[in-house]
C-alpha atoms as a PDB file:
ATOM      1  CA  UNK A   1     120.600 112.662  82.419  1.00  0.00           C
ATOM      2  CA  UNK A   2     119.773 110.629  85.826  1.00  0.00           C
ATOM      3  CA  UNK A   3     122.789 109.091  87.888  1.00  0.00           C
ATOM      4  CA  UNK A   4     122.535 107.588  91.017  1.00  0.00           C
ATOM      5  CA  UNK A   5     124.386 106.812  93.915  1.00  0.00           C
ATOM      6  CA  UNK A   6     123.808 104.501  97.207  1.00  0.00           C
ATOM      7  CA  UNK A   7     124.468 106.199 100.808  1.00  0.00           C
ATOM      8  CA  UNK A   8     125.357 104.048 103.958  1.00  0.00           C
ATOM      9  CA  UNK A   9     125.326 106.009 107.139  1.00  0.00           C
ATOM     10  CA  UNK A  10     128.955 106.334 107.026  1.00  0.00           C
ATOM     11  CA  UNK A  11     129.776 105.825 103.272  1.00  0.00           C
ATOM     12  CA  UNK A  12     129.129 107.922 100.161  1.00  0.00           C
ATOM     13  CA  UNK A  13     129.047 105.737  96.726  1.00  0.00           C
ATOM     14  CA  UNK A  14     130.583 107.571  93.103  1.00  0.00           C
ATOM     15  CA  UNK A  15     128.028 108.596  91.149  1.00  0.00           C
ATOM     16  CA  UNK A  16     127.096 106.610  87.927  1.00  0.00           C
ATOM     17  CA  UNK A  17     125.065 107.121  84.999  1.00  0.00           C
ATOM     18  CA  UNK A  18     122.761 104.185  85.089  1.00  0.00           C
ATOM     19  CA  UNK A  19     121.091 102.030  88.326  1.00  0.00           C
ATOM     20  CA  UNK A  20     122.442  99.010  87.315  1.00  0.00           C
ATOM     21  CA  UNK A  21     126.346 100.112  87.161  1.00  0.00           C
ATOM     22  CA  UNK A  22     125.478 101.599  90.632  1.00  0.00           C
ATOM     23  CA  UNK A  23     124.813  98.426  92.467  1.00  0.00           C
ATOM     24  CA  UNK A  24     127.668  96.445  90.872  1.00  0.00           C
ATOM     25  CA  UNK A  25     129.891  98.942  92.564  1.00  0.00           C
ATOM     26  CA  UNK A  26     127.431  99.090  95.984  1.00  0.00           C
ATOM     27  CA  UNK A  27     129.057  95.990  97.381  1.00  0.00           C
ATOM     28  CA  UNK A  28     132.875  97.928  97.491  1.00  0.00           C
ATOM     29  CA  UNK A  29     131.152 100.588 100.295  1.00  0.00           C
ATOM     30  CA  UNK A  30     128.962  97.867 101.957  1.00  0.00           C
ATOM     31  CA  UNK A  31     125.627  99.161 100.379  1.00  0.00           C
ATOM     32  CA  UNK A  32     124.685  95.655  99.525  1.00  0.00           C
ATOM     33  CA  UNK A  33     124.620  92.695  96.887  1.00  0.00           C
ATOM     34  CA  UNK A  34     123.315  90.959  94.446  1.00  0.00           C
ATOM     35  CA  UNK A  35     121.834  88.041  95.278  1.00  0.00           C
ATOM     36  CA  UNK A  36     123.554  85.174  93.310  1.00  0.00           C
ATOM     37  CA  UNK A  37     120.372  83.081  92.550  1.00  0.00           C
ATOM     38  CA  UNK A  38     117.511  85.625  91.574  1.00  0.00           C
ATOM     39  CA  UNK A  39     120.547  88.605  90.492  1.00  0.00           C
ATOM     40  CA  UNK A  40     118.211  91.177  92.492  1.00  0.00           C
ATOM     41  CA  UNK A  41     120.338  93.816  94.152  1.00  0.00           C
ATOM     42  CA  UNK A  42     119.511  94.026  97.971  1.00  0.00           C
ATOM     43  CA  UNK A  43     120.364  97.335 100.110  1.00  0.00           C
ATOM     44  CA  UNK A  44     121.456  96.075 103.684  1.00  0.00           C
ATOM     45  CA  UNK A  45     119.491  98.793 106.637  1.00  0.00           C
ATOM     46  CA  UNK A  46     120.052 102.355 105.473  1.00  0.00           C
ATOM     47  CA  UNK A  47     121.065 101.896 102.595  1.00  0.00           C
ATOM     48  CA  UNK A  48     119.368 104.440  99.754  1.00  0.00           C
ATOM     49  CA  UNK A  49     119.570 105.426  96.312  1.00  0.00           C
ATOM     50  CA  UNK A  50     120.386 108.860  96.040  1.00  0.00           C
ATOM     51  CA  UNK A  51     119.068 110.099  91.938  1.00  0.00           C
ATOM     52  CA  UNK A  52     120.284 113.090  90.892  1.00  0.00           C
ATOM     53  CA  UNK A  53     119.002 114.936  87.233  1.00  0.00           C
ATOM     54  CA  UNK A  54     122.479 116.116  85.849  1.00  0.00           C
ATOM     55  CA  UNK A  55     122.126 118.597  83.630  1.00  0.00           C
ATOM     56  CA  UNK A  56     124.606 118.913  81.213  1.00  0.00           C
ATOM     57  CA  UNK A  57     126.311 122.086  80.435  1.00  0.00           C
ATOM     58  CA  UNK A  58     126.302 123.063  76.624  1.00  0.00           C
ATOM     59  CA  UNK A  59     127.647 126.196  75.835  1.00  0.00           C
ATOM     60  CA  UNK A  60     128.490 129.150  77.786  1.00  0.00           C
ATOM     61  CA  UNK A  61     126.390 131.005  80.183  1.00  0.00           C
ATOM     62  CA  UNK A  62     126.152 134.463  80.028  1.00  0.00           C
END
């Protein structure tokens, strides 16, 4: 399972389990916005998307 995450140089956005969920929420740590008449999100300067490929833990490990 991918979730994502945007990084500002001095903020560090929740991770989320799908891209879209993750920039509705990149506006509250000034990652960006979403332009009102196309609905593209747009990353201000640094700004990136940070993926990460959770694995999820069934079981136990021995």
């Amino acid at each position: 399972m991918t979730r994502f995450r945007y990084i500002t140089p001095h903020r560090t956005g929740k991770w989320y389990p799908d891209l879209e969920t993750a920039q509705r929420h990149a506006c509250d740590i000034g990652a960006g916005f979403r332009d009102e008449r196309t609905g593209r999100f747009v990353a201000y300067i640094d700004t990136y998307l940070e993926e990460d490929e959770a694995e999820l833990a069934l079981g136990s490990v021995s």
